[in-house]
PDB file of N, CA and C in Angstrom:
ATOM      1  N   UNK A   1      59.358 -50.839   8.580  1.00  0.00           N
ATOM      2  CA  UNK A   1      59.152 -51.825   7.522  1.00  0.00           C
ATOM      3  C   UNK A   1      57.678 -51.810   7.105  1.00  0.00           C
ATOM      4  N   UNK A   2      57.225 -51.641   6.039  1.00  0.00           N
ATOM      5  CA  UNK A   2      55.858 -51.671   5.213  1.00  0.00           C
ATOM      6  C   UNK A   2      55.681 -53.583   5.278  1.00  0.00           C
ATOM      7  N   UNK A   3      54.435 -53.154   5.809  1.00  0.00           N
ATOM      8  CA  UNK A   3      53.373 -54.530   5.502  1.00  0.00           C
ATOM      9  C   UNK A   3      52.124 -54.407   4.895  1.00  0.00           C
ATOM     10  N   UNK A   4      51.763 -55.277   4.527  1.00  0.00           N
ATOM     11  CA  UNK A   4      50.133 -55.524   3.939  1.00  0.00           C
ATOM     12  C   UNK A   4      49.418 -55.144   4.662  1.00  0.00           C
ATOM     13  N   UNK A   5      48.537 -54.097   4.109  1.00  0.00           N
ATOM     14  CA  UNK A   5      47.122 -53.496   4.649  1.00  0.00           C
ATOM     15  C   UNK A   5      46.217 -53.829   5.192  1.00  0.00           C
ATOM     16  N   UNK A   6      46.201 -55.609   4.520  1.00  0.00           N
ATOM     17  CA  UNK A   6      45.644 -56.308   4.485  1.00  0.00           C
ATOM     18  C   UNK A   6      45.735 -57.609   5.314  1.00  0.00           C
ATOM     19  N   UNK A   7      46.634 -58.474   5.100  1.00  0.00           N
ATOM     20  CA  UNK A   7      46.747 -59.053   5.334  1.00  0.00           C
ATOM     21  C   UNK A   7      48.525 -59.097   6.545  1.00  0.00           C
ATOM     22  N   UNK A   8      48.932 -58.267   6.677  1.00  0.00           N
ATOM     23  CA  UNK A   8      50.157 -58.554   7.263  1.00  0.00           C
ATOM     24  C   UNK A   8      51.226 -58.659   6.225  1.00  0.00           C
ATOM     25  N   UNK A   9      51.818 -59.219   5.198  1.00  0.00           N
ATOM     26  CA  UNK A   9      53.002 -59.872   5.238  1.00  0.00           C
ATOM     27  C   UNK A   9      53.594 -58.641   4.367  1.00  0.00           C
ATOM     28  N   UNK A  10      54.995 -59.073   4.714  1.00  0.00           N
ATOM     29  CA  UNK A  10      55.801 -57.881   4.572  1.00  0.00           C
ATOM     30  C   UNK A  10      56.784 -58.468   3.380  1.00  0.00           C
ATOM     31  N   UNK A  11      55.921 -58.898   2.601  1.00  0.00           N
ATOM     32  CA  UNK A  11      57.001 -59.427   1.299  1.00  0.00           C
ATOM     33  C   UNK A  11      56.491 -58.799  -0.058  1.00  0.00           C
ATOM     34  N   UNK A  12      56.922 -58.747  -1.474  1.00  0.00           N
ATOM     35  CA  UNK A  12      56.049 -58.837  -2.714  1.00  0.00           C
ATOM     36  C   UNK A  12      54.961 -57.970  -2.694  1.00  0.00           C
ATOM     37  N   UNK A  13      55.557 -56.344  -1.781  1.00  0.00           N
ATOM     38  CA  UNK A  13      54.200 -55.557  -1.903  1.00  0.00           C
ATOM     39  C   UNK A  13      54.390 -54.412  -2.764  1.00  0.00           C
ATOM     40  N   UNK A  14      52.857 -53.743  -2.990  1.00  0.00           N
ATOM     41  CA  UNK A  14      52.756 -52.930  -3.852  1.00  0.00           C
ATOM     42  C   UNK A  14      52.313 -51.271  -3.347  1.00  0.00           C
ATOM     43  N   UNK A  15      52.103 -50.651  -4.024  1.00  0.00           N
ATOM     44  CA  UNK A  15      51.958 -49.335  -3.591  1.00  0.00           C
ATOM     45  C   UNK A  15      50.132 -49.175  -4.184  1.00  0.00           C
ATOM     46  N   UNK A  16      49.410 -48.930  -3.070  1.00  0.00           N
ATOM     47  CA  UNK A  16      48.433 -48.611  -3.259  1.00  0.00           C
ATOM     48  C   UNK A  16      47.659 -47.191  -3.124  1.00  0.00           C
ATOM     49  N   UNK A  17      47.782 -46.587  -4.287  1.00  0.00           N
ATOM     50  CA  UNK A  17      47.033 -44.847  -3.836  1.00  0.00           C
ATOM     51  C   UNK A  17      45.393 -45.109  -3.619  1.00  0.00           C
ATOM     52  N   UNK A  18      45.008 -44.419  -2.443  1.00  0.00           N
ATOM     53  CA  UNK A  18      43.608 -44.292  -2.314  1.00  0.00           C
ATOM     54  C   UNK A  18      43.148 -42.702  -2.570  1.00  0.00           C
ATOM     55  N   UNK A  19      42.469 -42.552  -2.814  1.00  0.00           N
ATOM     56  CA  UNK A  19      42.377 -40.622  -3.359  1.00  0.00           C
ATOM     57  C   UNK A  19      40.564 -40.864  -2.634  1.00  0.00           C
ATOM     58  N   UNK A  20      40.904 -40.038  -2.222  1.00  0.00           N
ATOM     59  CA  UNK A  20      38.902 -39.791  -1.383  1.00  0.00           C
ATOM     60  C   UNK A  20      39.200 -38.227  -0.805  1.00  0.00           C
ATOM     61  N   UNK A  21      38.096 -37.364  -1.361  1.00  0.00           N
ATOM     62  CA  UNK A  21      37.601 -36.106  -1.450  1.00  0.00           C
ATOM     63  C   UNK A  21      38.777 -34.889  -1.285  1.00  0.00           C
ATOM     64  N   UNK A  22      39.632 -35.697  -2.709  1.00  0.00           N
ATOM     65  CA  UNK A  22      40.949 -34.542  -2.746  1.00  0.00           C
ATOM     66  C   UNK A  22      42.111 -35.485  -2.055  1.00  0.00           C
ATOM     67  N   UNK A  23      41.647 -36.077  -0.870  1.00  0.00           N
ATOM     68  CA  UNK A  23      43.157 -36.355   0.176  1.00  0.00           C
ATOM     69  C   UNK A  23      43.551 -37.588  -0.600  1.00  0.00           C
ATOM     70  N   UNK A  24      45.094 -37.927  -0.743  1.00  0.00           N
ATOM     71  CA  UNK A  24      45.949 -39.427  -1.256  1.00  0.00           C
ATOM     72  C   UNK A  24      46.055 -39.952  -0.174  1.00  0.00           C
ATOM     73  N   UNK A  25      46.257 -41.134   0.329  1.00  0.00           N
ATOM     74  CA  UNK A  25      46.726 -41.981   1.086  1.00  0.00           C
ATOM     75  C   UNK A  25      47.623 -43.016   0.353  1.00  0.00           C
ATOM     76  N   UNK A  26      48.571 -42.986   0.967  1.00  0.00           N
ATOM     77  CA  UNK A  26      49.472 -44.527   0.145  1.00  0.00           C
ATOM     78  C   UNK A  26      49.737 -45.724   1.086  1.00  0.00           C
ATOM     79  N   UNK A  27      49.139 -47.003   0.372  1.00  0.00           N
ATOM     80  CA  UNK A  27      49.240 -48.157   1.502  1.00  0.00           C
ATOM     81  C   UNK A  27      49.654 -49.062   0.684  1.00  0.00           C
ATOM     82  N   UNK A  28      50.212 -49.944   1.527  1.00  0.00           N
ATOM     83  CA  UNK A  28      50.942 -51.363   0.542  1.00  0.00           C
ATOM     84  C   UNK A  28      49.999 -52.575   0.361  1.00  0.00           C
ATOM     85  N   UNK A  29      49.834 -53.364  -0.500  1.00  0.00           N
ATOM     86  CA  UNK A  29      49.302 -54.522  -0.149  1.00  0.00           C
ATOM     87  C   UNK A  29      50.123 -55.449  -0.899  1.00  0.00           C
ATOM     88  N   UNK A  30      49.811 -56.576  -0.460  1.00  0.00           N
ATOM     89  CA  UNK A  30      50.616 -57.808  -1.783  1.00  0.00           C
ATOM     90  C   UNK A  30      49.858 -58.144  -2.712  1.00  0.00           C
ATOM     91  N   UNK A  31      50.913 -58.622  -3.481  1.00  0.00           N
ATOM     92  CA  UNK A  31      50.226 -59.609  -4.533  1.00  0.00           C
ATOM     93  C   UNK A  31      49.072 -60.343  -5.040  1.00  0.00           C
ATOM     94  N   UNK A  32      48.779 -61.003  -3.845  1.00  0.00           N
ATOM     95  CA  UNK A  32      47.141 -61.661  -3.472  1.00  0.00           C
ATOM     96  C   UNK A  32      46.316 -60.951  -3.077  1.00  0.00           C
ATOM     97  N   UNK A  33      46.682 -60.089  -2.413  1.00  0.00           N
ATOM     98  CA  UNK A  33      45.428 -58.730  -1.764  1.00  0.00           C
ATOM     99  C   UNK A  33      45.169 -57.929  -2.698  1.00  0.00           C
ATOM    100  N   UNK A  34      46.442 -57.577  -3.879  1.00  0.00           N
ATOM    101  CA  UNK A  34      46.082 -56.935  -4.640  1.00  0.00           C
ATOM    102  C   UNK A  34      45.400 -57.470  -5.820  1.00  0.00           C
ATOM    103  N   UNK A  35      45.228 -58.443  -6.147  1.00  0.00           N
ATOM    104  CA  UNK A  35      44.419 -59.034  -7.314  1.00  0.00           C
ATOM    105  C   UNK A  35      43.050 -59.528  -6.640  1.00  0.00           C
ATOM    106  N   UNK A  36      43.247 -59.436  -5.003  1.00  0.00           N
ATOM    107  CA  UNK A  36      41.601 -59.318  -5.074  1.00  0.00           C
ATOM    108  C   UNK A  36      40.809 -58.213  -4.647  1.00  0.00           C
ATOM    109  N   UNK A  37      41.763 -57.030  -4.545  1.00  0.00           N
ATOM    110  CA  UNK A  37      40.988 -55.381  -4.648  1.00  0.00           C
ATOM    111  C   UNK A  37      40.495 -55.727  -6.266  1.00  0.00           C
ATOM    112  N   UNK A  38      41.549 -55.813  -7.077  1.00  0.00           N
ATOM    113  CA  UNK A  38      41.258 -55.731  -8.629  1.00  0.00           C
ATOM    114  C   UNK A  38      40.122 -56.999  -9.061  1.00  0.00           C
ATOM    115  N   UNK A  39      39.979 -57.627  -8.660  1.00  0.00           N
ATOM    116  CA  UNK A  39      38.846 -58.905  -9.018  1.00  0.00           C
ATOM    117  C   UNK A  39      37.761 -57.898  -8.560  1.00  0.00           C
ATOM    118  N   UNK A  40      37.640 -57.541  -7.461  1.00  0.00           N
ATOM    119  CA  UNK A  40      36.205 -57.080  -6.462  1.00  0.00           C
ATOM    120  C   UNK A  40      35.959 -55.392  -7.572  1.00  0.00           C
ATOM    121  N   UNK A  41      36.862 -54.756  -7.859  1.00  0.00           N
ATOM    122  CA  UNK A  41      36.785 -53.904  -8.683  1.00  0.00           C
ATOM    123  C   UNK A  41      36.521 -54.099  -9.834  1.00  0.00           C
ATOM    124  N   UNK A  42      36.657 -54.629 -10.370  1.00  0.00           N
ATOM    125  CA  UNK A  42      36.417 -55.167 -12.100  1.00  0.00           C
ATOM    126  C   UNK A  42      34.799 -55.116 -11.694  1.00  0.00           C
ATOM    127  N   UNK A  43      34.596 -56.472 -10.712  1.00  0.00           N
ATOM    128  CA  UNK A  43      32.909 -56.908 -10.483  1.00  0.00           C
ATOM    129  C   UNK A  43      32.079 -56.013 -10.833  1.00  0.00           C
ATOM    130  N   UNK A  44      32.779 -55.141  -9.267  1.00  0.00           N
ATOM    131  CA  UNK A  44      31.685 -53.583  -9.648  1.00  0.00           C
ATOM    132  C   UNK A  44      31.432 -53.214 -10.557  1.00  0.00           C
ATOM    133  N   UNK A  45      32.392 -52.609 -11.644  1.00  0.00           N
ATOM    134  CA  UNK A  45      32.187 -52.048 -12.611  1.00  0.00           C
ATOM    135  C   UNK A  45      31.518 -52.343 -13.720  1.00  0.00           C
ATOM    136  N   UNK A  46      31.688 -54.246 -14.296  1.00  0.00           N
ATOM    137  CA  UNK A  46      30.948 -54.357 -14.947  1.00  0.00           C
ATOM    138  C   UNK A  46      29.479 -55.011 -14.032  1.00  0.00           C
ATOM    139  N   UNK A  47      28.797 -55.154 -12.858  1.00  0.00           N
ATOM    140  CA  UNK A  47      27.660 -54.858 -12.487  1.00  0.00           C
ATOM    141  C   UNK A  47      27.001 -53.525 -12.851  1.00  0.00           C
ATOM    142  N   UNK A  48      27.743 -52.475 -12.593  1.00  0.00           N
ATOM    143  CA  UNK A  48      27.391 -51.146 -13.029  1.00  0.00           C
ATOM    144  C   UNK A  48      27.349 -50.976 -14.597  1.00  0.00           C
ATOM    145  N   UNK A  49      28.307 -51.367 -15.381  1.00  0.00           N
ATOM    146  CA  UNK A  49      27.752 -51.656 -16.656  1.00  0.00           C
ATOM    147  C   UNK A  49      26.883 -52.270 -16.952  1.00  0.00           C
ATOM    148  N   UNK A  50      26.380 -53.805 -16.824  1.00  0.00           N
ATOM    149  CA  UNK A  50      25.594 -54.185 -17.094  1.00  0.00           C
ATOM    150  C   UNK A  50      24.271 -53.419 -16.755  1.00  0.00           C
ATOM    151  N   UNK A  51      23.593 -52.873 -15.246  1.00  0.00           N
ATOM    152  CA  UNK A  51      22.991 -52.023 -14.806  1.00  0.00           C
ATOM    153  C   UNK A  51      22.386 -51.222 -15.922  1.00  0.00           C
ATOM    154  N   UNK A  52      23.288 -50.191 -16.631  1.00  0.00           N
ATOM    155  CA  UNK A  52      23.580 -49.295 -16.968  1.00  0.00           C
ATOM    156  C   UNK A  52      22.961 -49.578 -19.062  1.00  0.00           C
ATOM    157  N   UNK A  53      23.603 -50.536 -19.323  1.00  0.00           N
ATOM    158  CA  UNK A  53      22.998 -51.702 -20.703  1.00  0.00           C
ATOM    159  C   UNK A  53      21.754 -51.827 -20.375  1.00  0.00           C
ATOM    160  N   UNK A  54      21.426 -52.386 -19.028  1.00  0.00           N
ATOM    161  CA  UNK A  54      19.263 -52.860 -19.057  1.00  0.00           C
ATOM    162  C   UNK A  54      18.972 -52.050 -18.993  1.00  0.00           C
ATOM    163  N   UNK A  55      19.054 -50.698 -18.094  1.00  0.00           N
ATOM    164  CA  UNK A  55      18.540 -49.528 -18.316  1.00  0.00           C
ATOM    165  C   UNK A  55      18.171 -48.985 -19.654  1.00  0.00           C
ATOM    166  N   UNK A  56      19.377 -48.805 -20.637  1.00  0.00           N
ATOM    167  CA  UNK A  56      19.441 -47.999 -21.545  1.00  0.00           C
ATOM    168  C   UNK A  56      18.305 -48.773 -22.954  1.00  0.00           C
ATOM    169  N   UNK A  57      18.604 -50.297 -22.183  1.00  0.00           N
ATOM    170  CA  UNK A  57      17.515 -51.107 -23.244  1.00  0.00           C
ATOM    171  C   UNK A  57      16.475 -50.642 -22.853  1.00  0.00           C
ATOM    172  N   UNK A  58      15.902 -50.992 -21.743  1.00  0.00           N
ATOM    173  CA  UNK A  58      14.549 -50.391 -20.957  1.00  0.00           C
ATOM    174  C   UNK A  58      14.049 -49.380 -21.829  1.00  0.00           C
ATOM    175  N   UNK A  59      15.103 -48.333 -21.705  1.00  0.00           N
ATOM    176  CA  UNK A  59      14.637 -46.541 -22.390  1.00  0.00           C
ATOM    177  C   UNK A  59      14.203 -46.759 -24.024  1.00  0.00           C
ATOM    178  N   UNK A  60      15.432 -47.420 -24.993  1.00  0.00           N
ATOM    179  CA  UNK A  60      14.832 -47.761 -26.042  1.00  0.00           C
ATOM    180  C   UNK A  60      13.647 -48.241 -26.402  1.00  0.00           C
ATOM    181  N   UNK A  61      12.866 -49.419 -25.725  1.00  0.00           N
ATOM    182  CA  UNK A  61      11.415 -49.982 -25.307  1.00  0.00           C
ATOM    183  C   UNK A  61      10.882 -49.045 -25.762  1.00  0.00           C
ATOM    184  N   UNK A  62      10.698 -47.762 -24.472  1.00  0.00           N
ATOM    185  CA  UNK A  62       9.844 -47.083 -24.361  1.00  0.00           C
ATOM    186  C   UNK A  62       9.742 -45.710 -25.438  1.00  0.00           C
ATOM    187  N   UNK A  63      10.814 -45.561 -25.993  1.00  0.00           N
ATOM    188  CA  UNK A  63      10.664 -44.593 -27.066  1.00  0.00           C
ATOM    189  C   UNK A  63      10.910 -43.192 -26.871  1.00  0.00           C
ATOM    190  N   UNK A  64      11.882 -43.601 -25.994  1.00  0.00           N
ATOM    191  CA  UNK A  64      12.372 -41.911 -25.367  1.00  0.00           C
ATOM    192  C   UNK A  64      13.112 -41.388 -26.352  1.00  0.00           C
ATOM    193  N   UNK A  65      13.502 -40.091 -26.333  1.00  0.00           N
ATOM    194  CA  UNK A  65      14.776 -40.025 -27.270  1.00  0.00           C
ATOM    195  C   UNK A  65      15.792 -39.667 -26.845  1.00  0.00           C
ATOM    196  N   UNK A  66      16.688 -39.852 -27.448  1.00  0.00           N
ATOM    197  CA  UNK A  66      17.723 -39.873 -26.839  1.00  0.00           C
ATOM    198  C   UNK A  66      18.304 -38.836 -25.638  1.00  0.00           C
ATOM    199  N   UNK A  67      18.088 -37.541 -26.251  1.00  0.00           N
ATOM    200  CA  UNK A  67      18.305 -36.637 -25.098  1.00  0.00           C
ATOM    201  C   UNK A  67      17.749 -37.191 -23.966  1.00  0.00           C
ATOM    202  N   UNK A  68      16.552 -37.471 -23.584  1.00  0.00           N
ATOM    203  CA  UNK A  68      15.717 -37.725 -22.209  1.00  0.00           C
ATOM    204  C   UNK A  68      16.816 -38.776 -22.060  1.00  0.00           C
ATOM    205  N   UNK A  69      17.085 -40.168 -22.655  1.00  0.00           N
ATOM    206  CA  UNK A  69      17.746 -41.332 -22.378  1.00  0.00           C
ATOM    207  C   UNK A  69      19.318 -41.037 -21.594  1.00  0.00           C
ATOM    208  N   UNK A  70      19.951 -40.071 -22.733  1.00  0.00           N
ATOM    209  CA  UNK A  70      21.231 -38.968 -21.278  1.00  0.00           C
ATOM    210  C   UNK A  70      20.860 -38.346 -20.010  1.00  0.00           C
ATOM    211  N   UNK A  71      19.970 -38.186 -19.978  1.00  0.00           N
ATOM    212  CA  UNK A  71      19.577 -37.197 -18.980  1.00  0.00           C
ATOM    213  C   UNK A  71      19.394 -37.942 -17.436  1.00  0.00           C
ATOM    214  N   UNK A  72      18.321 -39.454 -18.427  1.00  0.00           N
ATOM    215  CA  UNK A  72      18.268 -40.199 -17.044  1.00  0.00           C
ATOM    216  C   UNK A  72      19.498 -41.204 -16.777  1.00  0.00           C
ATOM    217  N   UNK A  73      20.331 -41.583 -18.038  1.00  0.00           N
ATOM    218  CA  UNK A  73      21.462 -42.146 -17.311  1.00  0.00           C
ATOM    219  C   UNK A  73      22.350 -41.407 -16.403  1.00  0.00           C
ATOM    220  N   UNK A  74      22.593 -40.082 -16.762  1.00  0.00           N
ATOM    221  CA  UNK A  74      23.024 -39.136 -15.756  1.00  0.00           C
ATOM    222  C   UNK A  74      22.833 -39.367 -15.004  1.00  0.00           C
ATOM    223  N   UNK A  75      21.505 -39.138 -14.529  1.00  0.00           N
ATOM    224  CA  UNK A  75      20.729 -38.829 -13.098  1.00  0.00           C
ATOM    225  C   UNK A  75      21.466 -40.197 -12.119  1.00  0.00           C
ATOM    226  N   UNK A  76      20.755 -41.552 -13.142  1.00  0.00           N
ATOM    227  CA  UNK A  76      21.319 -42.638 -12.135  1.00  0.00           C
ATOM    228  C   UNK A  76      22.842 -42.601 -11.995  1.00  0.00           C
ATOM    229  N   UNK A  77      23.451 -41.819 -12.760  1.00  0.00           N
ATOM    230  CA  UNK A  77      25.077 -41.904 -12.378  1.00  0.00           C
ATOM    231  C   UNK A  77      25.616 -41.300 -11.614  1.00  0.00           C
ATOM    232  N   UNK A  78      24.456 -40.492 -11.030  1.00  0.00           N
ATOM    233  CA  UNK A  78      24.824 -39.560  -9.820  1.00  0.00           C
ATOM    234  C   UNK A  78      24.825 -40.046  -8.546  1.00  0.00           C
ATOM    235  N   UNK A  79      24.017 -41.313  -8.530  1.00  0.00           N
ATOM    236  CA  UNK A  79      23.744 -41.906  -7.419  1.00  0.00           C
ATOM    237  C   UNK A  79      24.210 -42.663  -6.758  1.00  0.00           C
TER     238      UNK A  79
END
């Protein structure tokens, strides 16, 4: 019987793919576990957007052009 990854319960669960360096893993979570992977995920992303907006204002400031301005968002997107 599949339970939560997370939390235990073995009701209202979902299928969760994890993919890390090529390999899938499939794990279940529920309902509630799963809307707060997806809350904590959203966060990230728009932290990293926002990040990503002051930066690019920053670069405008300074009068880069644009090529240089790809180059270093790259760089930080590598990181």
């Amino acid at each position: 019987m599949n339970t939560c990854a997370i939390c235990g319960k073995s009701s209202g669960l979902f299928e969760l793919r994890i993919e890390e360096d090529g390999d899938e893993t499939l794990r279940h979570v529920c309902g509630k576990c799963w809307d707060t992977i997806a809350g904590i995920a959203l966060r990230a992303v728009s932290d990293r957007l926002d990040a990503l907006e002051n930066r690019l204002a920053e670069l405008e400031d300074h009068e880069v052009s644009p090529y240089e301005a790809a180059m270093i968002i790259e760089r930080a997107n590598e990181r």
